[in-house]
PDB file of N, CA and C in Angstrom:
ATOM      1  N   UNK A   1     151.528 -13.121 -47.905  1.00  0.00           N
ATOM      2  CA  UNK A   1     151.994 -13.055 -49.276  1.00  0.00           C
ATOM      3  C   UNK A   1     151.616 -11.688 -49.846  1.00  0.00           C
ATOM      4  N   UNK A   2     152.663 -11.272 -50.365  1.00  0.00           N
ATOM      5  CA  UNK A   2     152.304 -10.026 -51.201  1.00  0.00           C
ATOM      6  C   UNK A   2     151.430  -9.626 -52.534  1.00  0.00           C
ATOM      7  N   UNK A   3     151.141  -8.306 -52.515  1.00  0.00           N
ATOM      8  CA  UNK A   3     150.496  -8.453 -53.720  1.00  0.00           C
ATOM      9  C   UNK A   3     151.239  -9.424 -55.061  1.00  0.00           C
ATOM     10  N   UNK A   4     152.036  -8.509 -55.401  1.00  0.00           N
ATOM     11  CA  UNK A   4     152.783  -9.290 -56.597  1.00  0.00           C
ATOM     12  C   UNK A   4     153.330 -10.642 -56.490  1.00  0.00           C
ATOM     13  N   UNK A   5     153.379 -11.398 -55.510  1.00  0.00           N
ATOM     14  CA  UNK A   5     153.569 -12.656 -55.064  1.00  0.00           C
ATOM     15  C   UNK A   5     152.148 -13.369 -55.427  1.00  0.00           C
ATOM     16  N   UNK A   6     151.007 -12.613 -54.702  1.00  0.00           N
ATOM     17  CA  UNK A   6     149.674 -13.381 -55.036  1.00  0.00           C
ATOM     18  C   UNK A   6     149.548 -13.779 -56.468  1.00  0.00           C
ATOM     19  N   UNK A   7     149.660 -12.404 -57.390  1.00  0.00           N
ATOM     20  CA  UNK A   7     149.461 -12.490 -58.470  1.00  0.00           C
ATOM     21  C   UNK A   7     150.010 -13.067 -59.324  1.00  0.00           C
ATOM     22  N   UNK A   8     151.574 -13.400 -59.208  1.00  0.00           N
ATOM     23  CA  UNK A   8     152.271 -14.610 -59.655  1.00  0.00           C
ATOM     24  C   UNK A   8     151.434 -15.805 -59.047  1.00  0.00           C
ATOM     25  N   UNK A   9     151.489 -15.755 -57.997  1.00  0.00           N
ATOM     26  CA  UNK A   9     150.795 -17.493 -58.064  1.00  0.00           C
ATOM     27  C   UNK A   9     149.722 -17.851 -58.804  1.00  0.00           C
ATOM     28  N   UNK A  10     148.601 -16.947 -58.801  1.00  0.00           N
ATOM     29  CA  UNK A  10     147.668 -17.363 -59.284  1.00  0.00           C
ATOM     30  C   UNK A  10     147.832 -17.550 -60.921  1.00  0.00           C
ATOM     31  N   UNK A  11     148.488 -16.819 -61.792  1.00  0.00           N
ATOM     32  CA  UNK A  11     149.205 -16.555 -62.451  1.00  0.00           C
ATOM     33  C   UNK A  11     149.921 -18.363 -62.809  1.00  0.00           C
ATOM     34  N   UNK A  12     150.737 -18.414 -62.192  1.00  0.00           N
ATOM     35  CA  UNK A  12     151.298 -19.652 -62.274  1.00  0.00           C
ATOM     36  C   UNK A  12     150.647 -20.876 -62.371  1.00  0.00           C
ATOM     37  N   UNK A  13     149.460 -20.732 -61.310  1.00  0.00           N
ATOM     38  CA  UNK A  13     148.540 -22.014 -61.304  1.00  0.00           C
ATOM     39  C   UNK A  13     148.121 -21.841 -62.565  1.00  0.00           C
ATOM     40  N   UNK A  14     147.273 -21.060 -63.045  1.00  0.00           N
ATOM     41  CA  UNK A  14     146.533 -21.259 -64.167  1.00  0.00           C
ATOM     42  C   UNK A  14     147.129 -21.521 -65.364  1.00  0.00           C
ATOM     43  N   UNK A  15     148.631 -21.184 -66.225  1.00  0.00           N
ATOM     44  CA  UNK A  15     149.520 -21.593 -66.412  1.00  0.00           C
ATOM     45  C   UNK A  15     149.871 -23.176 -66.671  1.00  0.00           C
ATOM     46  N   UNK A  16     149.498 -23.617 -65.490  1.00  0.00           N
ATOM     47  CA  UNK A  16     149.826 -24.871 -65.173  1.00  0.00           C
ATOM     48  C   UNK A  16     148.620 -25.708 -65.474  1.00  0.00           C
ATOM     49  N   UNK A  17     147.463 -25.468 -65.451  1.00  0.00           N
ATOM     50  CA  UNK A  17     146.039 -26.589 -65.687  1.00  0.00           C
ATOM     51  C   UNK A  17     145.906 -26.700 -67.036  1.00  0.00           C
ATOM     52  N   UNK A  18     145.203 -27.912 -67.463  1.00  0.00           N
ATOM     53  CA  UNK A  18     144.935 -28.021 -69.007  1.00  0.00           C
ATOM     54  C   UNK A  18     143.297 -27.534 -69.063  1.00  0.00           C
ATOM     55  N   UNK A  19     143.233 -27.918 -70.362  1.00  0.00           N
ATOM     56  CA  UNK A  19     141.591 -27.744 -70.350  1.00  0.00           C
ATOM     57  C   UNK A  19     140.871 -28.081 -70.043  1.00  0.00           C
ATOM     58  N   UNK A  20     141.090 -29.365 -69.144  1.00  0.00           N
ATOM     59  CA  UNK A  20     139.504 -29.892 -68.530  1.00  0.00           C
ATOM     60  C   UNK A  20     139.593 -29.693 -66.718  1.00  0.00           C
ATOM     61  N   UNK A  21     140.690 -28.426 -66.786  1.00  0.00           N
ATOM     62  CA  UNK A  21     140.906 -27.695 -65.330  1.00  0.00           C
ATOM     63  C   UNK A  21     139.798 -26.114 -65.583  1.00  0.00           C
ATOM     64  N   UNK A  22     138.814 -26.657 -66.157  1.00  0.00           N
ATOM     65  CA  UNK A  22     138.303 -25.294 -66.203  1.00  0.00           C
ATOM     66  C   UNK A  22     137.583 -24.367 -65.225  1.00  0.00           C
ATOM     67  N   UNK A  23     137.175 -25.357 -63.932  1.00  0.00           N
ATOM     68  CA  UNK A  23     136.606 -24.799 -62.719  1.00  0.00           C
ATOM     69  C   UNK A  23     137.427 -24.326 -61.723  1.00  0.00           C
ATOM     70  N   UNK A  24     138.770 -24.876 -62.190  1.00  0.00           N
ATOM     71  CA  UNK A  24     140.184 -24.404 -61.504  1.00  0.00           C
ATOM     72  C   UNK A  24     140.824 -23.377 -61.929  1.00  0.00           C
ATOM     73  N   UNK A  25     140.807 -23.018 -63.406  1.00  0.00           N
ATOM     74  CA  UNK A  25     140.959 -21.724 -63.799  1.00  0.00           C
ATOM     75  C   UNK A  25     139.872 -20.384 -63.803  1.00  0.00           C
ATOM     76  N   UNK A  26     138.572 -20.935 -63.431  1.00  0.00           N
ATOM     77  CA  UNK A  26     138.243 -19.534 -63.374  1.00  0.00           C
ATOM     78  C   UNK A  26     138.047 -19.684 -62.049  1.00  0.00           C
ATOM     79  N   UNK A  27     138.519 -20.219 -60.529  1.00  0.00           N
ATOM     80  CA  UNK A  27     138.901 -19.776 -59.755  1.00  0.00           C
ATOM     81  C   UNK A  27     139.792 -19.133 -59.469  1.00  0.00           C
ATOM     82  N   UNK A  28     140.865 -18.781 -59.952  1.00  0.00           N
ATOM     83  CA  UNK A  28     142.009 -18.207 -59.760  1.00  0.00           C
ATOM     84  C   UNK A  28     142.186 -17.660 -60.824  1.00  0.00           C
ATOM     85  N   UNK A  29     140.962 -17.060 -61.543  1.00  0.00           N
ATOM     86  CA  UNK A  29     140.860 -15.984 -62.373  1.00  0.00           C
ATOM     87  C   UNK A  29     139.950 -15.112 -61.677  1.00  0.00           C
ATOM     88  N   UNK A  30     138.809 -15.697 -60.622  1.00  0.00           N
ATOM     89  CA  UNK A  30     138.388 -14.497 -59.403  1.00  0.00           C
ATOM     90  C   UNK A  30     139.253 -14.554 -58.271  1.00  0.00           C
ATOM     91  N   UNK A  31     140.171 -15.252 -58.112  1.00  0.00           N
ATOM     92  CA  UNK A  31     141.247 -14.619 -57.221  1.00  0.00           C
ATOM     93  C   UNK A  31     141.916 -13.659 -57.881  1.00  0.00           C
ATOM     94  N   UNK A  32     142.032 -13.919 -58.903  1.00  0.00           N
ATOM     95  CA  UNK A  32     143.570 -12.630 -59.334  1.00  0.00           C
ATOM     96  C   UNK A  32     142.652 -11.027 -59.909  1.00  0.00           C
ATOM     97  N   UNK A  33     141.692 -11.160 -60.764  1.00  0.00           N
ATOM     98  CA  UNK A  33     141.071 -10.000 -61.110  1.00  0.00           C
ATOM     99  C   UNK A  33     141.402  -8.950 -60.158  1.00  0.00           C
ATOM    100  N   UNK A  34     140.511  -9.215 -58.904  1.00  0.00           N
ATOM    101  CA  UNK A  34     140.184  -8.140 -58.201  1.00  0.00           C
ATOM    102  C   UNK A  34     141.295  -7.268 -57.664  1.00  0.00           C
ATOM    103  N   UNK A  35     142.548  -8.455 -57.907  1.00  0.00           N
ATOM    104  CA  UNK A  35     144.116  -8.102 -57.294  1.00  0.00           C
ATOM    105  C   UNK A  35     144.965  -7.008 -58.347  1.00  0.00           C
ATOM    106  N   UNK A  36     144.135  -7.776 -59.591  1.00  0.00           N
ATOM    107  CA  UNK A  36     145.018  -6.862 -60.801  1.00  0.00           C
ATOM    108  C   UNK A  36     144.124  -5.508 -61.320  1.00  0.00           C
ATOM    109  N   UNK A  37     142.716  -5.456 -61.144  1.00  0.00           N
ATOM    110  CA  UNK A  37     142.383  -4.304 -61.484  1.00  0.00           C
ATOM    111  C   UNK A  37     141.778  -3.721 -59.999  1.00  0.00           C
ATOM    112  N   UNK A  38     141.749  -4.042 -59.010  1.00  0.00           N
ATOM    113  CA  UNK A  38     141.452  -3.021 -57.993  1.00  0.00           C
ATOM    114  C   UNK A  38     139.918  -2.955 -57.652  1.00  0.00           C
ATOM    115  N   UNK A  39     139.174  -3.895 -58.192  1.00  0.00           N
ATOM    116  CA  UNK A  39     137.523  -3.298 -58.271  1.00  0.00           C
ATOM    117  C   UNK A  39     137.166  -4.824 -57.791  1.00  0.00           C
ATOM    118  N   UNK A  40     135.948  -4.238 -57.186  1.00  0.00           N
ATOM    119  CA  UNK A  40     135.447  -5.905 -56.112  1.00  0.00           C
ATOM    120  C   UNK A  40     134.741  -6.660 -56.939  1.00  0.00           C
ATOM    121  N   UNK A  41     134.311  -6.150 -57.776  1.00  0.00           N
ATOM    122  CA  UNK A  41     133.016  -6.567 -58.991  1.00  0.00           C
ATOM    123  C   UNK A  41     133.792  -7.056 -60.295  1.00  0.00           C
ATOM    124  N   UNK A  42     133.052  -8.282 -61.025  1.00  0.00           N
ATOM    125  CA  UNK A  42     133.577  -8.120 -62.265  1.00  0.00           C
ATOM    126  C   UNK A  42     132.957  -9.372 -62.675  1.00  0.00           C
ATOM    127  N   UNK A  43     132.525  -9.559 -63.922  1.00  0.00           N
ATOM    128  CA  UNK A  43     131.726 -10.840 -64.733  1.00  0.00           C
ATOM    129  C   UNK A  43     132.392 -11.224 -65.848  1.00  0.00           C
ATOM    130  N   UNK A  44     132.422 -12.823 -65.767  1.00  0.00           N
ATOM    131  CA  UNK A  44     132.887 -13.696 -67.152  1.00  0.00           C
ATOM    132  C   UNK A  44     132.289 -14.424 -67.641  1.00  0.00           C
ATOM    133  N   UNK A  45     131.845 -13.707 -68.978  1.00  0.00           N
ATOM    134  CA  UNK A  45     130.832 -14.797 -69.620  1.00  0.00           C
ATOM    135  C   UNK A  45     131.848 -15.339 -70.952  1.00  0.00           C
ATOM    136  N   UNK A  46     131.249 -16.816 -71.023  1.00  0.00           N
ATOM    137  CA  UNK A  46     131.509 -18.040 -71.603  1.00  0.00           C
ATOM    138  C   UNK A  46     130.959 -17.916 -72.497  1.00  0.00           C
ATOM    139  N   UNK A  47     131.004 -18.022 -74.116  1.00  0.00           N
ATOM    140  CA  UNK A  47     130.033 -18.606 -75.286  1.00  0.00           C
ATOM    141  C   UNK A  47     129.633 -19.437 -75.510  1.00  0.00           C
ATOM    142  N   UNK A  48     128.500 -20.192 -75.365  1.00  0.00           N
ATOM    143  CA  UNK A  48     127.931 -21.079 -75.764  1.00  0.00           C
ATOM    144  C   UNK A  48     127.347 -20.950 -77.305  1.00  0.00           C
ATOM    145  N   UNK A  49     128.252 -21.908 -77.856  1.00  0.00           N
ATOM    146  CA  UNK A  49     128.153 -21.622 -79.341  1.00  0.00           C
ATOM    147  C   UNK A  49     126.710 -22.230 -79.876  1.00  0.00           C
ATOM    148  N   UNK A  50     126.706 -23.621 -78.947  1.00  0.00           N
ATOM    149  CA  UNK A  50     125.944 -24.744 -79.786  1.00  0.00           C
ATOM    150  C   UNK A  50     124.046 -24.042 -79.035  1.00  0.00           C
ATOM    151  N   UNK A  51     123.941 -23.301 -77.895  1.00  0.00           N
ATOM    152  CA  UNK A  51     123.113 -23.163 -77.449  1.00  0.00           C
ATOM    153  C   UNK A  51     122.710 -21.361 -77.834  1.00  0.00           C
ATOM    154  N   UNK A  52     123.965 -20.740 -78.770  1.00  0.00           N
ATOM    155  CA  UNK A  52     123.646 -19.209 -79.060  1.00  0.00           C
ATOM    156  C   UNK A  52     123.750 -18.354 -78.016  1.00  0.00           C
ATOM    157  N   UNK A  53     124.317 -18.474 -76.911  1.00  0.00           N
ATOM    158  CA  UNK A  53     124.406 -17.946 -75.549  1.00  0.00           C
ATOM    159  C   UNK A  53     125.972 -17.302 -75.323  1.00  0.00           C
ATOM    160  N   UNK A  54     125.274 -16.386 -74.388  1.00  0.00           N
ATOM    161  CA  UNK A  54     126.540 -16.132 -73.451  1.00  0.00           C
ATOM    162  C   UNK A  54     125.710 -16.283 -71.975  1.00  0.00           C
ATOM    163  N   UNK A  55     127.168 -16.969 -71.479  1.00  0.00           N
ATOM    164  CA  UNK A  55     126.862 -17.344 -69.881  1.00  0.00           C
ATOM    165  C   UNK A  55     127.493 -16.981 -68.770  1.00  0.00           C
ATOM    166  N   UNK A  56     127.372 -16.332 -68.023  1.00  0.00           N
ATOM    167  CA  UNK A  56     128.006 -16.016 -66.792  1.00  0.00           C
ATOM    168  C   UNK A  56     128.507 -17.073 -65.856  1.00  0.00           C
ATOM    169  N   UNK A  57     129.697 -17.503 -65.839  1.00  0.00           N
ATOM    170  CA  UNK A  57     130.509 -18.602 -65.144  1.00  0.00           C
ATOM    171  C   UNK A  57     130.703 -17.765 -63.879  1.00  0.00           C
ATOM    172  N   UNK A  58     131.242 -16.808 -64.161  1.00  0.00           N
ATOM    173  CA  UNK A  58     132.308 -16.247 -62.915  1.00  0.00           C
ATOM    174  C   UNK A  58     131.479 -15.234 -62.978  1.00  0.00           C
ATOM    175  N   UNK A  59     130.949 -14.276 -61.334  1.00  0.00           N
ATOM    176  CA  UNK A  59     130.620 -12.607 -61.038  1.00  0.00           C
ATOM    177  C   UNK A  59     130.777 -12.508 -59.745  1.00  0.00           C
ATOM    178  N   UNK A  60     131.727 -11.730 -59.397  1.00  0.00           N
ATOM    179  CA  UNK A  60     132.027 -11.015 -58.016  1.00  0.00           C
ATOM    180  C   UNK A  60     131.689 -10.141 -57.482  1.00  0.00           C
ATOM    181  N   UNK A  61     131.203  -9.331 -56.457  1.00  0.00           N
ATOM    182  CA  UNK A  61     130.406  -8.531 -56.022  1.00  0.00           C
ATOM    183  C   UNK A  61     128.501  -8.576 -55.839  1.00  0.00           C
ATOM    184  N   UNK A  62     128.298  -7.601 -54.951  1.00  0.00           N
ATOM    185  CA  UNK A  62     126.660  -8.431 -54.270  1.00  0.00           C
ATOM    186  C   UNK A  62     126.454  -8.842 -54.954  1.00  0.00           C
ATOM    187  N   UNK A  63     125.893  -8.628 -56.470  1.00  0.00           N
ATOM    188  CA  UNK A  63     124.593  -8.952 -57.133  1.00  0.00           C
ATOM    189  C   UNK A  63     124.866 -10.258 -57.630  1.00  0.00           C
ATOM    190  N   UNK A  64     126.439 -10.870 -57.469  1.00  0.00           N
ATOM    191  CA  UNK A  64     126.598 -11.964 -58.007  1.00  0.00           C
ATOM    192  C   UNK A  64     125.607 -12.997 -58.539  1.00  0.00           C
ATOM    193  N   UNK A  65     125.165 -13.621 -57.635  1.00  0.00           N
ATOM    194  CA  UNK A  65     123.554 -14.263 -57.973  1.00  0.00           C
ATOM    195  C   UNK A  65     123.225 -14.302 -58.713  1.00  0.00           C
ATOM    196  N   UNK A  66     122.526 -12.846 -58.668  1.00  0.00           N
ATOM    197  CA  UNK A  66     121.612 -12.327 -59.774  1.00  0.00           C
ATOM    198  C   UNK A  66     122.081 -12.674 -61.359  1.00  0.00           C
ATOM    199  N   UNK A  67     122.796 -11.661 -61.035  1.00  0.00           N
ATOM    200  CA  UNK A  67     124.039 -11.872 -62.606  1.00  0.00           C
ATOM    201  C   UNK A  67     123.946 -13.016 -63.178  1.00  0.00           C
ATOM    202  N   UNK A  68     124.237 -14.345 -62.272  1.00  0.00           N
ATOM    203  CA  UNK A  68     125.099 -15.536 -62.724  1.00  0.00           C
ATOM    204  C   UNK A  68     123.217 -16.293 -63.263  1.00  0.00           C
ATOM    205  N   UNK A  69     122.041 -15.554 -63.199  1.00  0.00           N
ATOM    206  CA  UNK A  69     120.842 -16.216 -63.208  1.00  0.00           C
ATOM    207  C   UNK A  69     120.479 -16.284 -64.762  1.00  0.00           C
ATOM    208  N   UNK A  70     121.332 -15.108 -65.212  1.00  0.00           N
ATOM    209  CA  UNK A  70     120.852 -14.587 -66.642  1.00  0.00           C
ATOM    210  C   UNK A  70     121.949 -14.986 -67.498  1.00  0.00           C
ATOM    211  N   UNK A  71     120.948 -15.611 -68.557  1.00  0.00           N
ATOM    212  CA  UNK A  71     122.326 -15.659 -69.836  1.00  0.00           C
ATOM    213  C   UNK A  71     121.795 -14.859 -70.995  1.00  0.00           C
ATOM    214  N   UNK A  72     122.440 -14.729 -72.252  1.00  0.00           N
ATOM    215  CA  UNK A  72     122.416 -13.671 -72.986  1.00  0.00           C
ATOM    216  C   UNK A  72     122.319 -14.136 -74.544  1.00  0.00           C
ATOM    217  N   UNK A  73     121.534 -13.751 -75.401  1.00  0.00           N
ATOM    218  CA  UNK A  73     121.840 -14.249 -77.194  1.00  0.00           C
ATOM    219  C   UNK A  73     122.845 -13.978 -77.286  1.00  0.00           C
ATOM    220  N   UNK A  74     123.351 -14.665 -78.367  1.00  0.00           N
ATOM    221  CA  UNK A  74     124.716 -13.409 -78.579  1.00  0.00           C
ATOM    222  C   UNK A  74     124.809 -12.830 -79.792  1.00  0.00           C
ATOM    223  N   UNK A  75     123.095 -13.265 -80.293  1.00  0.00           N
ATOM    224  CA  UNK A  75     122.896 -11.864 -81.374  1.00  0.00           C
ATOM    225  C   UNK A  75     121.826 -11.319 -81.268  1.00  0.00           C
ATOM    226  N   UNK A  76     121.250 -10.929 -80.005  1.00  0.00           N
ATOM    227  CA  UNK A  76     119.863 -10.401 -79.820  1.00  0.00           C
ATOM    228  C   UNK A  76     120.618  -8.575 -79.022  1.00  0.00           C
ATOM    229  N   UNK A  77     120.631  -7.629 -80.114  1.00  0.00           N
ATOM    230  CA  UNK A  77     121.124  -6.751 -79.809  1.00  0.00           C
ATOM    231  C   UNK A  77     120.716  -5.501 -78.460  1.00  0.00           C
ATOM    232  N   UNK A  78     119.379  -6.156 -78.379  1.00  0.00           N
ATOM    233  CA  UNK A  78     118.192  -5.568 -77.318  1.00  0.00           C
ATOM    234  C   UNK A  78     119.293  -5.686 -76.012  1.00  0.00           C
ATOM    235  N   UNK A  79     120.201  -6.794 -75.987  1.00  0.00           N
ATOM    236  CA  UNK A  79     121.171  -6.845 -74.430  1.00  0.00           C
ATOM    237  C   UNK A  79     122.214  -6.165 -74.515  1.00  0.00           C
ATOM    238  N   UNK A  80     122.980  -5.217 -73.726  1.00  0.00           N
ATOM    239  CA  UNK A  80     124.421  -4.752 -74.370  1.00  0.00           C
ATOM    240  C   UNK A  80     124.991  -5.887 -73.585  1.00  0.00           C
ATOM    241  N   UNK A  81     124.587  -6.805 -72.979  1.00  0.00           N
ATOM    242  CA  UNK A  81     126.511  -8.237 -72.953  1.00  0.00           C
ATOM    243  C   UNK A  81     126.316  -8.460 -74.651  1.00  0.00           C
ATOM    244  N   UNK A  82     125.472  -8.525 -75.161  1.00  0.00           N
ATOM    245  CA  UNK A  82     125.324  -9.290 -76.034  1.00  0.00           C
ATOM    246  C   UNK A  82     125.864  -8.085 -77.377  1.00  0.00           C
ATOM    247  N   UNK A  83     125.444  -6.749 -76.954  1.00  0.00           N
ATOM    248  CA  UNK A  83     126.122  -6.009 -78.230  1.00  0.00           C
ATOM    249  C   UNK A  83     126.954  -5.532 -77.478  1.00  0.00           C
ATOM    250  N   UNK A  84     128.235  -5.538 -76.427  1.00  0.00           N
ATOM    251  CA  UNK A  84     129.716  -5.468 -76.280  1.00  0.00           C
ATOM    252  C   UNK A  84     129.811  -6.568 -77.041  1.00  0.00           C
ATOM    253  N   UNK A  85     129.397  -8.052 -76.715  1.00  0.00           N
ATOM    254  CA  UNK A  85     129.960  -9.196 -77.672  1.00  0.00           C
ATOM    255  C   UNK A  85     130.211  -9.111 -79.013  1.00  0.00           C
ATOM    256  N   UNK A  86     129.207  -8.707 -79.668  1.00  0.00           N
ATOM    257  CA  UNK A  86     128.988  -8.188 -81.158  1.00  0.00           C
ATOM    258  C   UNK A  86     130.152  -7.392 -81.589  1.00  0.00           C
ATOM    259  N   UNK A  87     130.453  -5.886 -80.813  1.00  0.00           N
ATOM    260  CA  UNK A  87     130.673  -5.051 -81.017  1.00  0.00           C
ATOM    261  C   UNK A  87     132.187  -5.130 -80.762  1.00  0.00           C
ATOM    262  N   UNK A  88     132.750  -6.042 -79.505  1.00  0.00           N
ATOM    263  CA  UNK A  88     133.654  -6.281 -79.235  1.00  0.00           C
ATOM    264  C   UNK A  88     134.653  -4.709 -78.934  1.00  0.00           C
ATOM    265  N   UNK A  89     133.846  -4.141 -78.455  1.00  0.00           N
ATOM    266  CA  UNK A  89     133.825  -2.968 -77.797  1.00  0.00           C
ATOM    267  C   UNK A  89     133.619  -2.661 -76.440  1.00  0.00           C
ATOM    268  N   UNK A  90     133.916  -1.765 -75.097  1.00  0.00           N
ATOM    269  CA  UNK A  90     133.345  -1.659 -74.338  1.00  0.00           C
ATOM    270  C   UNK A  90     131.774  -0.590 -74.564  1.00  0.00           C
ATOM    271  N   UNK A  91     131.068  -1.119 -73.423  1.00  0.00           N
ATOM    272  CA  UNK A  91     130.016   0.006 -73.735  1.00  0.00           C
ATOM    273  C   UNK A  91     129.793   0.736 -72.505  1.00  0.00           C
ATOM    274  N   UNK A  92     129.122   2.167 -72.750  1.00  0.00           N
ATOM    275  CA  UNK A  92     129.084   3.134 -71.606  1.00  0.00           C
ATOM    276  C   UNK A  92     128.090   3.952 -72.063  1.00  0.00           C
ATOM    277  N   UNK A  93     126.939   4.381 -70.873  1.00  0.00           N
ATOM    278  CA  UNK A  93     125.695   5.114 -71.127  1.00  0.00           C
ATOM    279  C   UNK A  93     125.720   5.777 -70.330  1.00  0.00           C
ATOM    280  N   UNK A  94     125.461   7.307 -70.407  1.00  0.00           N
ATOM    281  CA  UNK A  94     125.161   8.214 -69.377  1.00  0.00           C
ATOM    282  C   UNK A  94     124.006   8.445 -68.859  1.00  0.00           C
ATOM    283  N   UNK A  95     122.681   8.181 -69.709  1.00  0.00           N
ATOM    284  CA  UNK A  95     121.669   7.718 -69.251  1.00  0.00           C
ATOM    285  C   UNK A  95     120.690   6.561 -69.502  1.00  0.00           C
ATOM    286  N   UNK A  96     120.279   5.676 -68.853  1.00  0.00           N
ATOM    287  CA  UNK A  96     120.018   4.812 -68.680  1.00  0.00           C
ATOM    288  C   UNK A  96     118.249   4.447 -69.681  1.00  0.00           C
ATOM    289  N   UNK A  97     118.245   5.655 -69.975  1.00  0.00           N
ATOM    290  CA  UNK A  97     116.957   5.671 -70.762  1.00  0.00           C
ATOM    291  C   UNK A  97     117.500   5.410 -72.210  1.00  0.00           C
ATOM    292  N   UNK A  98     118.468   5.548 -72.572  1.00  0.00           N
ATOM    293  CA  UNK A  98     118.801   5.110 -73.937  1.00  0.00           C
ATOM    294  C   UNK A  98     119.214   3.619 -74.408  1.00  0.00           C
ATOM    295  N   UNK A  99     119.006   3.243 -72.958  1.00  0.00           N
ATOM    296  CA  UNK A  99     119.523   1.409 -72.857  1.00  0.00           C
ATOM    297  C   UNK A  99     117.959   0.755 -73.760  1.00  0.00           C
ATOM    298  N   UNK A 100     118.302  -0.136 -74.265  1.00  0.00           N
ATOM    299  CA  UNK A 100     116.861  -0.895 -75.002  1.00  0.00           C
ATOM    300  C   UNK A 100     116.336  -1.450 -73.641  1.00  0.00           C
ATOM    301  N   UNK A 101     114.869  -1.221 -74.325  1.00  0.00           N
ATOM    302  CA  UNK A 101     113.691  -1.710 -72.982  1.00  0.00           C
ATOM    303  C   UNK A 101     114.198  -3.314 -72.181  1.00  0.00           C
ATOM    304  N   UNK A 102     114.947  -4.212 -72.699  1.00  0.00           N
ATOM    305  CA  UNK A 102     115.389  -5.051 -72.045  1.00  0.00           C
ATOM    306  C   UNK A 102     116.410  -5.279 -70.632  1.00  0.00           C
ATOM    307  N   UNK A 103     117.031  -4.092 -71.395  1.00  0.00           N
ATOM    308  CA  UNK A 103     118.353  -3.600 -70.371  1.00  0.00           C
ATOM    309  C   UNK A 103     117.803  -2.737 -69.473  1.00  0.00           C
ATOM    310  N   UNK A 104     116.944  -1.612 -69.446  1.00  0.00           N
ATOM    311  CA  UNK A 104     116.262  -1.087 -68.105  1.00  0.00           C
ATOM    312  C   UNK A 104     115.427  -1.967 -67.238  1.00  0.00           C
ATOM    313  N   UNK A 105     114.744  -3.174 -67.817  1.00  0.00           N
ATOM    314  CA  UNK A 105     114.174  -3.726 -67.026  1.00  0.00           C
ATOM    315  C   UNK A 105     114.964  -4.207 -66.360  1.00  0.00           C
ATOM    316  N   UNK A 106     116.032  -5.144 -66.435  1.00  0.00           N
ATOM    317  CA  UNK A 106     117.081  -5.659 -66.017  1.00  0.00           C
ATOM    318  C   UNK A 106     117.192  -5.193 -64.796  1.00  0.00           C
ATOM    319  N   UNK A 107     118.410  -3.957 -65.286  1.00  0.00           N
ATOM    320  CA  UNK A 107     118.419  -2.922 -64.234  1.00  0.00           C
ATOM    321  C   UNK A 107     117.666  -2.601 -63.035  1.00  0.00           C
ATOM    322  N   UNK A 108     115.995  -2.728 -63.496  1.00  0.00           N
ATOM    323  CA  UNK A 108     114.791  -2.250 -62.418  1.00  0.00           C
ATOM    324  C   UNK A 108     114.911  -3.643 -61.512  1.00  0.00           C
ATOM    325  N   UNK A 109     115.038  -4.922 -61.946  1.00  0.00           N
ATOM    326  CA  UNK A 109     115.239  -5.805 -61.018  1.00  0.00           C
ATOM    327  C   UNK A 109     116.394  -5.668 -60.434  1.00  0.00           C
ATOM    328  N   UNK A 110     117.296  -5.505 -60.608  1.00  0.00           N
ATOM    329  CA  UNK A 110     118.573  -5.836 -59.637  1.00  0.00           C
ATOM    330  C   UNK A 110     118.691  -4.633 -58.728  1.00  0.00           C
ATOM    331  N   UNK A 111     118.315  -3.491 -59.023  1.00  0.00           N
ATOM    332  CA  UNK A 111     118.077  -2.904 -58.495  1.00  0.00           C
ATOM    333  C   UNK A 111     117.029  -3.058 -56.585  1.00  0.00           C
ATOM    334  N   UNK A 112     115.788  -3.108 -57.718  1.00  0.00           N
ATOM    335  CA  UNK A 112     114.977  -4.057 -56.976  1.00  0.00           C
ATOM    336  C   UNK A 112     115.366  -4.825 -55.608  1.00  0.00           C
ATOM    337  N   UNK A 113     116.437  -6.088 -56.161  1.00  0.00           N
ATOM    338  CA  UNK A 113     116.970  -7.220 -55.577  1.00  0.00           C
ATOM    339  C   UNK A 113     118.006  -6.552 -54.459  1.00  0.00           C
ATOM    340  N   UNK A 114     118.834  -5.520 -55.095  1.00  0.00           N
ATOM    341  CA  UNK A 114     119.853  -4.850 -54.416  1.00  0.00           C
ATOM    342  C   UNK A 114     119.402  -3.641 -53.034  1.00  0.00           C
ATOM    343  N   UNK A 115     118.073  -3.417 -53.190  1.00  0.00           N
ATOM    344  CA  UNK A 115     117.493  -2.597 -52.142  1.00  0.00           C
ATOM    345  C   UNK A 115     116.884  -3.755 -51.090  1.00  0.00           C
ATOM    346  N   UNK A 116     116.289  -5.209 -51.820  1.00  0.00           N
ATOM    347  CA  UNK A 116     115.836  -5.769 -50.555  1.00  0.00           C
ATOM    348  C   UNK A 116     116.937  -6.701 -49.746  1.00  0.00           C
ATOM    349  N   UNK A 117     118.315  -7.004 -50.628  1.00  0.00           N
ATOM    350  CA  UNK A 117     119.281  -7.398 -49.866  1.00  0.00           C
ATOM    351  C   UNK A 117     119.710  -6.780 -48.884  1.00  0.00           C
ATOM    352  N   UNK A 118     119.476  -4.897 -48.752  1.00  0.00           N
ATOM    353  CA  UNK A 118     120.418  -4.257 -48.097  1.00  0.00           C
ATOM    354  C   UNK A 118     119.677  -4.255 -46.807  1.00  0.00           C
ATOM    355  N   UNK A 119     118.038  -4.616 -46.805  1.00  0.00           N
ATOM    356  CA  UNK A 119     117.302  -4.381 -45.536  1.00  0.00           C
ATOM    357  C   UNK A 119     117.926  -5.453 -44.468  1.00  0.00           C
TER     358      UNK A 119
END
């Protein structure tokens, strides 16, 4: 099946499920991503309204795991998931020292995690 064939289907399925197909749609929302933007990696977090959260349902690429371990305020600005959420903006840092002390630590673990996976 071709690209644009894949992407209709998946496309189509999801289309097709109601709302309590929700483990069925964000499967074939990590099938189609990687098809429609080209990149192996990518995370979907969920709001949890009643618990103040954002949650990572869906993450593709190594660190997946990791990712899917952590959830987020979604008004504790110290996280950028949590101030893209806010901000409803993308965010981008050129250096990593300007990230709040929460977000470098982060970083220092997965990092961390990502050097002892590779041994």
């Amino acid at each position: 099946m071709g690209f644009s064939a894949r992407v209709e289907e998946c496309l189509r399925k999801i289309k097709s499920y109601g709302k309590e197909d929700l483990a069925d749609i964000l499967h074939e929302i990590g099938e189609v991503v990687p098809l429609i933007t080209l990149q192996s990696r990518f995370r979907l977090y969920l709001e949890d309204l009643t618990g103040g959260i954002l949650n990572c349902v869906l993450a593709r690429g190594r660190i997946r795991q990791v990712v899917r371990n952590y959830v987020f305020s979604l008004t504790d600005e110290n996280y950028l998931v949590s101030r893209v959420y806010i901000d409803q903006e993308d965010a981008e840092f050129a250096n990593r020292e300007h990230l709040p002390t929460r977000a470098r630590q982060l970083l220092k673990i997965l990092a961390w995690w990502h050097q002892s996976s590779c041994r």
